[in-house]
C-alpha atoms as a PDB file:
ATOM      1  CA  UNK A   1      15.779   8.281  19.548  1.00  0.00           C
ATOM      2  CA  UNK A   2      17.140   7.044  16.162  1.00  0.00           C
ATOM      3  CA  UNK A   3      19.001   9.862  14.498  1.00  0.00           C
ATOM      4  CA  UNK A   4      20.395   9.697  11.224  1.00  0.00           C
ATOM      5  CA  UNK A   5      22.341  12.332   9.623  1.00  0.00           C
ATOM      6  CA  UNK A   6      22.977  12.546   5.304  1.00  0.00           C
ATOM      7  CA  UNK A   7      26.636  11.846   4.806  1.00  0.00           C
ATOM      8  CA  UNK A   8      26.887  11.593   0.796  1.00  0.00           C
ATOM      9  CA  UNK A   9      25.059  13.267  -2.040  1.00  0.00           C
ATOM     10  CA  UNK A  10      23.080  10.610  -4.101  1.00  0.00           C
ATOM     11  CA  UNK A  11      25.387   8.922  -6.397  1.00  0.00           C
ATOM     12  CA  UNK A  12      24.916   6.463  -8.918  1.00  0.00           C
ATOM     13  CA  UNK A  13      25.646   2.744  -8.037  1.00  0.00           C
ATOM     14  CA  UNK A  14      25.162   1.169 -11.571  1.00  0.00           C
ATOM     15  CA  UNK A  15      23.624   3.020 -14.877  1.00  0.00           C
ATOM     16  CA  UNK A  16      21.874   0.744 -18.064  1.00  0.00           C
ATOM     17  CA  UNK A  17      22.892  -2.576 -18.717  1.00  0.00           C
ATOM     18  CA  UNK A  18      24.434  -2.317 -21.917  1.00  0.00           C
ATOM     19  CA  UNK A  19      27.081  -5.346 -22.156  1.00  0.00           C
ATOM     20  CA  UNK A  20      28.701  -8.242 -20.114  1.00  0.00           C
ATOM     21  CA  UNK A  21      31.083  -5.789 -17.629  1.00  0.00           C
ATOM     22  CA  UNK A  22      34.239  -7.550 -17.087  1.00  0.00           C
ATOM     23  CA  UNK A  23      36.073  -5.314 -15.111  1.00  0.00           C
ATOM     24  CA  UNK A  24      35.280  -7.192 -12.115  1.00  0.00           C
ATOM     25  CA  UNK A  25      36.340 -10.439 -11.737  1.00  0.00           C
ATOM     26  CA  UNK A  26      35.659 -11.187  -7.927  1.00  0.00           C
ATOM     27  CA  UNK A  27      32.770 -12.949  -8.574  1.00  0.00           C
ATOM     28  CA  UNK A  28      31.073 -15.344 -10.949  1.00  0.00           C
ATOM     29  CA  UNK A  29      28.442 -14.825 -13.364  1.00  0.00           C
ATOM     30  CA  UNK A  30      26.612 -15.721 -16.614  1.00  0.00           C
ATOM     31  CA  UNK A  31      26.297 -13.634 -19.294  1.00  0.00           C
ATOM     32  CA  UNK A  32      22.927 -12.378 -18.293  1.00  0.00           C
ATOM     33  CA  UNK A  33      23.919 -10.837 -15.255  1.00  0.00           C
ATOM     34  CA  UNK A  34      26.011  -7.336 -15.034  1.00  0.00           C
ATOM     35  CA  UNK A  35      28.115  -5.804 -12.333  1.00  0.00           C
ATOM     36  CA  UNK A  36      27.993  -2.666 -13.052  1.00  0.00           C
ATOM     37  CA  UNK A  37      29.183  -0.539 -10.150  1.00  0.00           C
ATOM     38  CA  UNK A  38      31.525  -0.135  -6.706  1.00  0.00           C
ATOM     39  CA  UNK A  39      30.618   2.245  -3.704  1.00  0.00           C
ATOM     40  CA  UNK A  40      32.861   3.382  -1.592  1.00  0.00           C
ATOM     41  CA  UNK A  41      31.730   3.849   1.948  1.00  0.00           C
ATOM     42  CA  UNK A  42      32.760   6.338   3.608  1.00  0.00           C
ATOM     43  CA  UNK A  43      34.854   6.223   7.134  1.00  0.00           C
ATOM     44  CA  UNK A  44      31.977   8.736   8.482  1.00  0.00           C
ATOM     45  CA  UNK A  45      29.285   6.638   6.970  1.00  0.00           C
ATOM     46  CA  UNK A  46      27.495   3.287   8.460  1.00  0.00           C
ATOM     47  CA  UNK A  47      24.247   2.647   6.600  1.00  0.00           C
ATOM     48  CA  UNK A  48      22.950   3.360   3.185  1.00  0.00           C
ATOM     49  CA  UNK A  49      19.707   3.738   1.019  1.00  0.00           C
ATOM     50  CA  UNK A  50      19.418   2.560  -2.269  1.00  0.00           C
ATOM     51  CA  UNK A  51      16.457   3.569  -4.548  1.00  0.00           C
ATOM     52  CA  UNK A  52      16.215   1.532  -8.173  1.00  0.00           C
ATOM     53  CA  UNK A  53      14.582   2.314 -11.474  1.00  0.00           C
ATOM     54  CA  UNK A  54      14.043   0.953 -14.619  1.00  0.00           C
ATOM     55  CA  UNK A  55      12.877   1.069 -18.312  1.00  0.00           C
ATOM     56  CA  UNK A  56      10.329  -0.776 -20.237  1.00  0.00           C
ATOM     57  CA  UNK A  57       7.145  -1.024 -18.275  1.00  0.00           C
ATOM     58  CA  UNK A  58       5.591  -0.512 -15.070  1.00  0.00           C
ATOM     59  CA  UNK A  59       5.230  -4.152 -13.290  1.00  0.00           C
ATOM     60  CA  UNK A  60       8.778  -5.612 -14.892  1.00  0.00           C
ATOM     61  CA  UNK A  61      10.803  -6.782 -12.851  1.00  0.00           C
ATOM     62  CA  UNK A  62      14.825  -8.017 -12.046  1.00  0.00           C
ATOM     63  CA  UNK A  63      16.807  -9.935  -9.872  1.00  0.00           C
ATOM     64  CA  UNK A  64      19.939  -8.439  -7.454  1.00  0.00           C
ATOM     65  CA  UNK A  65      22.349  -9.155  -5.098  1.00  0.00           C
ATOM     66  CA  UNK A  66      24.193  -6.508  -3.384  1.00  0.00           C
ATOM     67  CA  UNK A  67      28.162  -7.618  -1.923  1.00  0.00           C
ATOM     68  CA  UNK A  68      30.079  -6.152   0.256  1.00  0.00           C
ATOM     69  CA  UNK A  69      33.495  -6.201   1.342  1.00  0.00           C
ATOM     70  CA  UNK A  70      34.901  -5.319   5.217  1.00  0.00           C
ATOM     71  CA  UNK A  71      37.171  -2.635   6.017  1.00  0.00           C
ATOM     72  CA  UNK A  72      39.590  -5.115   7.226  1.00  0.00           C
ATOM     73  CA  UNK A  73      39.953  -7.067   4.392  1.00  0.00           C
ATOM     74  CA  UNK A  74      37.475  -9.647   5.613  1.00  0.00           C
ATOM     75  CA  UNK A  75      35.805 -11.619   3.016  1.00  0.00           C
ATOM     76  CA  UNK A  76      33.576 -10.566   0.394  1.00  0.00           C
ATOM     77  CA  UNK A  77      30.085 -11.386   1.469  1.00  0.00           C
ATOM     78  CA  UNK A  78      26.410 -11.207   0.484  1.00  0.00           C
ATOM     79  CA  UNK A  79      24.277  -8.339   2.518  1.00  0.00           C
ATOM     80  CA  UNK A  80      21.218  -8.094   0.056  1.00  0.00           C
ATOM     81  CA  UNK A  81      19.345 -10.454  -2.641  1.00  0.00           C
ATOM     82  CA  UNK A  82      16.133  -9.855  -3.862  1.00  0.00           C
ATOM     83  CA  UNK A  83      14.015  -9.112  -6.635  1.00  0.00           C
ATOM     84  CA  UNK A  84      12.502  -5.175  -7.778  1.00  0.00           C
ATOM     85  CA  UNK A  85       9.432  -4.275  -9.130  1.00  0.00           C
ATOM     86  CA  UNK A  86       8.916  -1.635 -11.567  1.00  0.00           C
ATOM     87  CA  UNK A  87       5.934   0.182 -10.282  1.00  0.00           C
ATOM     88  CA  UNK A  88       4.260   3.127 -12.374  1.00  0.00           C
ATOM     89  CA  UNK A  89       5.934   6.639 -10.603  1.00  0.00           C
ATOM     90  CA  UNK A  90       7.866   8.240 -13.660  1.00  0.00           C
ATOM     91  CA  UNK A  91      11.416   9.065 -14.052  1.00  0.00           C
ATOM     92  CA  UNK A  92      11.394  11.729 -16.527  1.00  0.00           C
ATOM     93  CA  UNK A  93      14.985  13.027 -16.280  1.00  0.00           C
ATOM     94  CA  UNK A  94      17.505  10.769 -14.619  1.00  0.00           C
ATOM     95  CA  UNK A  95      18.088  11.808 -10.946  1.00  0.00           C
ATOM     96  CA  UNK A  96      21.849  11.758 -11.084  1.00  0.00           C
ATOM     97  CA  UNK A  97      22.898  13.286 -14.873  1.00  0.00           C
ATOM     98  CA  UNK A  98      19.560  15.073 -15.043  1.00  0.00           C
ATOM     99  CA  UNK A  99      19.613  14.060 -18.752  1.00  0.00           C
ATOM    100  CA  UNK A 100      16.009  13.400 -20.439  1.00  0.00           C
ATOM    101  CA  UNK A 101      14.885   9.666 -19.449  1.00  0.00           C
ATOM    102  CA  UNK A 102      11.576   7.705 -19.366  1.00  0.00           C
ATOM    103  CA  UNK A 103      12.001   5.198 -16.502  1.00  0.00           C
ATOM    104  CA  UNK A 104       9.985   3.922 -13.982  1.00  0.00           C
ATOM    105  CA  UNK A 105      10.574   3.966  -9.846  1.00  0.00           C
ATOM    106  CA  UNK A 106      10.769   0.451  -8.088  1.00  0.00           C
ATOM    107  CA  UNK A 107       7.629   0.514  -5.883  1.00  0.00           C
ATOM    108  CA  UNK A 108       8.371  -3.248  -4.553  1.00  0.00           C
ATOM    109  CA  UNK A 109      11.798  -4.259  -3.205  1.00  0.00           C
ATOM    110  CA  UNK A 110      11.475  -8.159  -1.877  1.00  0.00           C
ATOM    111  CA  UNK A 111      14.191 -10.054   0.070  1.00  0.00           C
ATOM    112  CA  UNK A 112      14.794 -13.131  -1.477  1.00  0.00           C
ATOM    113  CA  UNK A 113      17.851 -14.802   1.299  1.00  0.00           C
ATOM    114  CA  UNK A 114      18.875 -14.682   4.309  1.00  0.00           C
ATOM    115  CA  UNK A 115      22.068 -11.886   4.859  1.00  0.00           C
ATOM    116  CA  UNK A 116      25.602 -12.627   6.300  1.00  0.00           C
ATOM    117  CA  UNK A 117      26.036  -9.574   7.793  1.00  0.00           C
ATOM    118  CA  UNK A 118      25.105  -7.668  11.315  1.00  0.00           C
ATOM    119  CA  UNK A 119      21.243  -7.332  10.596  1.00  0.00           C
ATOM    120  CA  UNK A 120      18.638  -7.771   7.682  1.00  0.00           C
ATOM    121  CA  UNK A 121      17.905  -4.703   5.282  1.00  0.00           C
ATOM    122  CA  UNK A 122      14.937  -2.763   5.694  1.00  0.00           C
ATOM    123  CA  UNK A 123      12.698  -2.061   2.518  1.00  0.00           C
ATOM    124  CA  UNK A 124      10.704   1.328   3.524  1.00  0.00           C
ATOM    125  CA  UNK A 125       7.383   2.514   1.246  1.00  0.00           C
ATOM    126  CA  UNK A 126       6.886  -1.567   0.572  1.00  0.00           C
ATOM    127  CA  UNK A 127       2.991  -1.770  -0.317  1.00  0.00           C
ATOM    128  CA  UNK A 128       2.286   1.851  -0.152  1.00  0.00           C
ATOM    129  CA  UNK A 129       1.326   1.160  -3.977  1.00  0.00           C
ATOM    130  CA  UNK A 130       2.988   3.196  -6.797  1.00  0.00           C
ATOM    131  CA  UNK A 131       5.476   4.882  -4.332  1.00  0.00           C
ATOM    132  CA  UNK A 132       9.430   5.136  -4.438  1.00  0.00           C
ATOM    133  CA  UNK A 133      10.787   1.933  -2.357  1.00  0.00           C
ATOM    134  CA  UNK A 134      13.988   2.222  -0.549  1.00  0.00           C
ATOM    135  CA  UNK A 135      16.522  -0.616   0.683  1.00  0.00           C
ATOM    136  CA  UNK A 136      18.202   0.726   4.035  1.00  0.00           C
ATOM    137  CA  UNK A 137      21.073  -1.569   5.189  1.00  0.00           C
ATOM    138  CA  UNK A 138      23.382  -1.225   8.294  1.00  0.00           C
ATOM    139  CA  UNK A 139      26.825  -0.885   7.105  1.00  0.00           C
ATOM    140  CA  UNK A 140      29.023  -0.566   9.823  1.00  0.00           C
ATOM    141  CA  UNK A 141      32.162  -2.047   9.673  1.00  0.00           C
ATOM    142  CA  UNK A 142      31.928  -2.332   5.486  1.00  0.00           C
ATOM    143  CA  UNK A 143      34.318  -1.038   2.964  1.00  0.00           C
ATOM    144  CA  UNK A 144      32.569  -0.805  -0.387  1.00  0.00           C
ATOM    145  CA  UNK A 145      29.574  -2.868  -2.072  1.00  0.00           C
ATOM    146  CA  UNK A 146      28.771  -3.958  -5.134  1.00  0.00           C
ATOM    147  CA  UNK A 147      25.739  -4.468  -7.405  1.00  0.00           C
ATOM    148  CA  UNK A 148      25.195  -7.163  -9.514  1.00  0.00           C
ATOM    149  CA  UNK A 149      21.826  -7.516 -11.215  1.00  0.00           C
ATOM    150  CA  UNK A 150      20.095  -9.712 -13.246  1.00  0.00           C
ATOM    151  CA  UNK A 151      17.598  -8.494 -15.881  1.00  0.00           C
ATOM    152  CA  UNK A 152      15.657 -11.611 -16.636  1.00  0.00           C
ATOM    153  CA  UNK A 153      16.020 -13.084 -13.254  1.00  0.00           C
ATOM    154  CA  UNK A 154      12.720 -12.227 -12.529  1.00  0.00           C
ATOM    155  CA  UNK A 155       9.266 -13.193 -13.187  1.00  0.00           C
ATOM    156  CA  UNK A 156       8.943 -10.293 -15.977  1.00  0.00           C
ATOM    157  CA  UNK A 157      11.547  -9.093 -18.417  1.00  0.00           C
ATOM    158  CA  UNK A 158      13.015  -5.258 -17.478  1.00  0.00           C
ATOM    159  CA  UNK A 159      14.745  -3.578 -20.553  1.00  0.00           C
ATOM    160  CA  UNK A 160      17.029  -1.916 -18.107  1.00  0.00           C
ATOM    161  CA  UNK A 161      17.990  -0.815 -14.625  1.00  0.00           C
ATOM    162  CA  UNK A 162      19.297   1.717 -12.686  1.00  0.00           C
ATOM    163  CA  UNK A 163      20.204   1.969  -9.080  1.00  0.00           C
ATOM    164  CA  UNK A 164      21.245   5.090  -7.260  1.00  0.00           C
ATOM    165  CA  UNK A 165      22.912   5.339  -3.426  1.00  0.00           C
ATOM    166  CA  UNK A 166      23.184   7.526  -0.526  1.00  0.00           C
ATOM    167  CA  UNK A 167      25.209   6.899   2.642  1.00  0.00           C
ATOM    168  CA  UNK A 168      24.163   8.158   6.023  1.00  0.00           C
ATOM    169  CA  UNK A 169      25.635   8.281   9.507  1.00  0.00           C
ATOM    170  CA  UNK A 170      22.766   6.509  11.718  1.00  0.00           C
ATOM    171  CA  UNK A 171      23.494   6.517  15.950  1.00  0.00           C
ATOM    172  CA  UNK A 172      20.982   6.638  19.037  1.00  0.00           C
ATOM    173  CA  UNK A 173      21.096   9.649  20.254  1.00  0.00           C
ATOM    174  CA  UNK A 174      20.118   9.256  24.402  1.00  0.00           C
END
């Protein structure tokens, strides 16, 4: 049996794209794309779930990668890259500030390549239709990831997005 136990309170992993963040210069990027935020993992702490959001419409859509970097100063490497769909479930106040916000849950995570890391994420309430969908990754062995997203790197335009994280400790419990 497949146990997993809530390490971390949901935190924010990047808020509204609002300009060209700079403060990372690790990796390269146009000036449509925004890295916006750095999660620490935890030493207790080997997989994480991300939820996204978003404003303009249900049914817009963006591009993301999500990096990560190893514990032992390994490289810095690609775990997720996919696109997120907008689908109609409101955010009405923002989950992490709890100030007033009209937003809109991803229903749709896709992978878009191929991971270089110890498995492939998992995208959980994919096609339940107008749900919240999650992206689960294993995380063992990781020391923090990063977000970068692309607004108009998908088929439709979103006007912003959001993405909040948890970390979890997961272990098979005989």
């Amino acid at each position: 049996m497949i146990e997993h136990i809530v390490k971390k309170p949901w935190e924010l992993l990047r808020g509204p794209v609002a300009a060209d963040d700079t403060a990372l210069t690790t990796f390269e990027y146009d000036n449509d794309t925004y890295i916006a935020g750095k999660y620490d993992i935890p030493d207790d702490v080997n997989a994480a779930a991300i939820a996204f959001f978003g404003t303009d419409a249900e049914d817009e859509d963006f591009a993301a990668k999500l990096y990560g970097r190893c514990r032992t100063n390994g490289p810095i490497m690609l775990l997720w890259s996919g696109t997120v769909t907008l689908g109609a479930k409101l955010v009405t106040d923002h989950p992490i500030t709890k100030t007033a916000l009209t937003a809109y849950w991803a229903d749709t995570i896709t992978l878009t390549s191929n991971v270089e890391w110890l498995s492939d994420p998992t995208i959980r309430s994919e096609a339940l239709g107008d749900t919240i969908a999650y992206l689960v990754l294993n995380l063992y062995g990781i020391k923090d990831v990063y977000l970068e997203v692309d607004l108009d790197g998908g088929s439709t335009t979103a006007a912003s997005a959001y993405a909040i994280i948890t970390g979890f400790k997961s272990y098979i419990d005989e």
